[in-house]
N, C-alpha and C. Protein backbone atom coordinates (compact mmCIF):
# COMPACT_ATOMS: atom_id res chain seq x y z
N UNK A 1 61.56 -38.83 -24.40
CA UNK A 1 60.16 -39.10 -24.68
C UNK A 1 59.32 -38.15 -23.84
N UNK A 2 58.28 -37.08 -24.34
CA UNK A 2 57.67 -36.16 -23.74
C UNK A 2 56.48 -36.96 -24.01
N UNK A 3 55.23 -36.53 -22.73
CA UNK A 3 53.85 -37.18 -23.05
C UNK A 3 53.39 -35.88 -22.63
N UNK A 4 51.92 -35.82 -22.53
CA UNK A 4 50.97 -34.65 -22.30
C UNK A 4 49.71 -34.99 -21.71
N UNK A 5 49.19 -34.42 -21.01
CA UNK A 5 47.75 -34.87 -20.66
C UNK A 5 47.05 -33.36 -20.90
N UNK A 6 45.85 -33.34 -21.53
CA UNK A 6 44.80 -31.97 -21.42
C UNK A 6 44.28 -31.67 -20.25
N UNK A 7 44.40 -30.13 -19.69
CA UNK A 7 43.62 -29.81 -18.69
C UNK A 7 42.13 -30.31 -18.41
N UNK A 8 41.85 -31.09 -19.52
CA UNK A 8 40.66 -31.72 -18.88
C UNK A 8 40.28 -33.04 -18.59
N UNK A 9 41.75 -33.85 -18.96
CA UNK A 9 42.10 -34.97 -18.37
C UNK A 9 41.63 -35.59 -16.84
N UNK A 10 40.68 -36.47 -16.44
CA UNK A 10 40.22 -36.09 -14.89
C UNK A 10 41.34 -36.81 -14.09
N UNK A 11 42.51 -36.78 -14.80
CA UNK A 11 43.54 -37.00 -13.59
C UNK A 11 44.34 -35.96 -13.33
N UNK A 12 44.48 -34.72 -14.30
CA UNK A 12 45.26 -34.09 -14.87
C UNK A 12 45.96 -33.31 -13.53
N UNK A 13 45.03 -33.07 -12.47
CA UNK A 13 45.40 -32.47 -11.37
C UNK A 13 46.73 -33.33 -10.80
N UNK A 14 46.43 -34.48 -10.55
CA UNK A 14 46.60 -35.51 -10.16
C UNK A 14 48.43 -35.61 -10.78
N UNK A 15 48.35 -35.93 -11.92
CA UNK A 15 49.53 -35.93 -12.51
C UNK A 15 50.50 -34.46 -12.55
N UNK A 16 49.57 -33.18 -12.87
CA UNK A 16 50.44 -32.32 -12.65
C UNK A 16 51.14 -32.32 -11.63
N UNK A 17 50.58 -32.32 -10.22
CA UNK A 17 51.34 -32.34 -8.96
C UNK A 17 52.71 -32.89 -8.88
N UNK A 18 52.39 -34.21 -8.99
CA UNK A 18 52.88 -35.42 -9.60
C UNK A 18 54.38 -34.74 -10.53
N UNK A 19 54.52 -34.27 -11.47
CA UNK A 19 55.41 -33.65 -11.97
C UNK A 19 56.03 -32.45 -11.87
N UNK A 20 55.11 -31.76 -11.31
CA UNK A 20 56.01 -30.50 -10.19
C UNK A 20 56.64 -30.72 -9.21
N UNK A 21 56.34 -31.94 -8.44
CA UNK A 21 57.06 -32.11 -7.60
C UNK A 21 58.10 -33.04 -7.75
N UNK A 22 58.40 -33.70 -9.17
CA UNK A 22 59.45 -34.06 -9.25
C UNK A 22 60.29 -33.21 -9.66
N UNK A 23 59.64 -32.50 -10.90
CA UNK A 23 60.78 -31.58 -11.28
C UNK A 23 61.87 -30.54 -10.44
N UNK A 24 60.59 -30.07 -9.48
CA UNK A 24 61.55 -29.47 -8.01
C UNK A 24 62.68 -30.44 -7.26
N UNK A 25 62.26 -31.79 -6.89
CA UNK A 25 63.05 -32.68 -6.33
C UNK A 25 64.66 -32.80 -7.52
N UNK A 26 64.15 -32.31 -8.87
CA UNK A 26 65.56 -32.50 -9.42
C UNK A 26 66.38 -31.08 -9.51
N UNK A 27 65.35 -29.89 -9.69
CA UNK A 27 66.62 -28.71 -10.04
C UNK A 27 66.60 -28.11 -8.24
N UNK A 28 66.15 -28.47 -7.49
CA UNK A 28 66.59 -28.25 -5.78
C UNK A 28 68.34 -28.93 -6.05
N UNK A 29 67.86 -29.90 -6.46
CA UNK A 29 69.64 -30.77 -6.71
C UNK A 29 70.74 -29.84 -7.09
N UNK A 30 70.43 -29.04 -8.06
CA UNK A 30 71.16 -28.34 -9.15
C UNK A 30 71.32 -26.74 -8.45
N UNK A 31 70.14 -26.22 -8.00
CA UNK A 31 70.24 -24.81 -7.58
C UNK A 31 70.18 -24.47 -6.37
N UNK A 32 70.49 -23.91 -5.56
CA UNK A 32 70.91 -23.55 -4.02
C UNK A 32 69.56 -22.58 -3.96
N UNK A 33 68.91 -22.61 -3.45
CA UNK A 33 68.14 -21.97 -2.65
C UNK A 33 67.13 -21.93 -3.59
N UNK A 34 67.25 -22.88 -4.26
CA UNK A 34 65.42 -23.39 -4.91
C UNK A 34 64.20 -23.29 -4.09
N UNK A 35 63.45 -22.26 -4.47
CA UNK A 35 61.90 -22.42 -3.70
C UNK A 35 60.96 -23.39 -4.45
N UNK A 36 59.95 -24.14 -3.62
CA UNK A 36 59.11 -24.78 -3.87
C UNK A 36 58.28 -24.15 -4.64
N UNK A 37 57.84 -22.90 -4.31
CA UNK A 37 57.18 -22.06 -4.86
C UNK A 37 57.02 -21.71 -5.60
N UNK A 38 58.08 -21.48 -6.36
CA UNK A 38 58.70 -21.53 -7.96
C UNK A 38 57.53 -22.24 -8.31
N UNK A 39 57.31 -23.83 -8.26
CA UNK A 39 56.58 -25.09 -8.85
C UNK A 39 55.33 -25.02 -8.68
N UNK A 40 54.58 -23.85 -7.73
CA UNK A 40 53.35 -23.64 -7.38
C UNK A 40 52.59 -22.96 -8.49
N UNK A 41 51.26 -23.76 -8.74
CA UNK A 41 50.83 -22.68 -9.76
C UNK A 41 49.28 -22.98 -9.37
């Protein structure tokens, strides 16, 4: 199940974070020398 919010969503900040930083918390799991940074945008 994929959902979406529009960049002009006034949480949207809020939630992006929110999902960058999980997604890092899962492929850090998977890849050796995962940067955070990668997830920075």
């Amino acid at each position: 199940v994929g959902q979406a919010v529009p960049k002009g969503h006034p949480m949207y900040d809020e939630l992006h974070e929110r999902d960058m930083k999980n997604m890092y918390m899962y492929w850090k799991k998977r890849i050796s020398g995962l940067k955070k940074e990668a997830f920075d945008q």
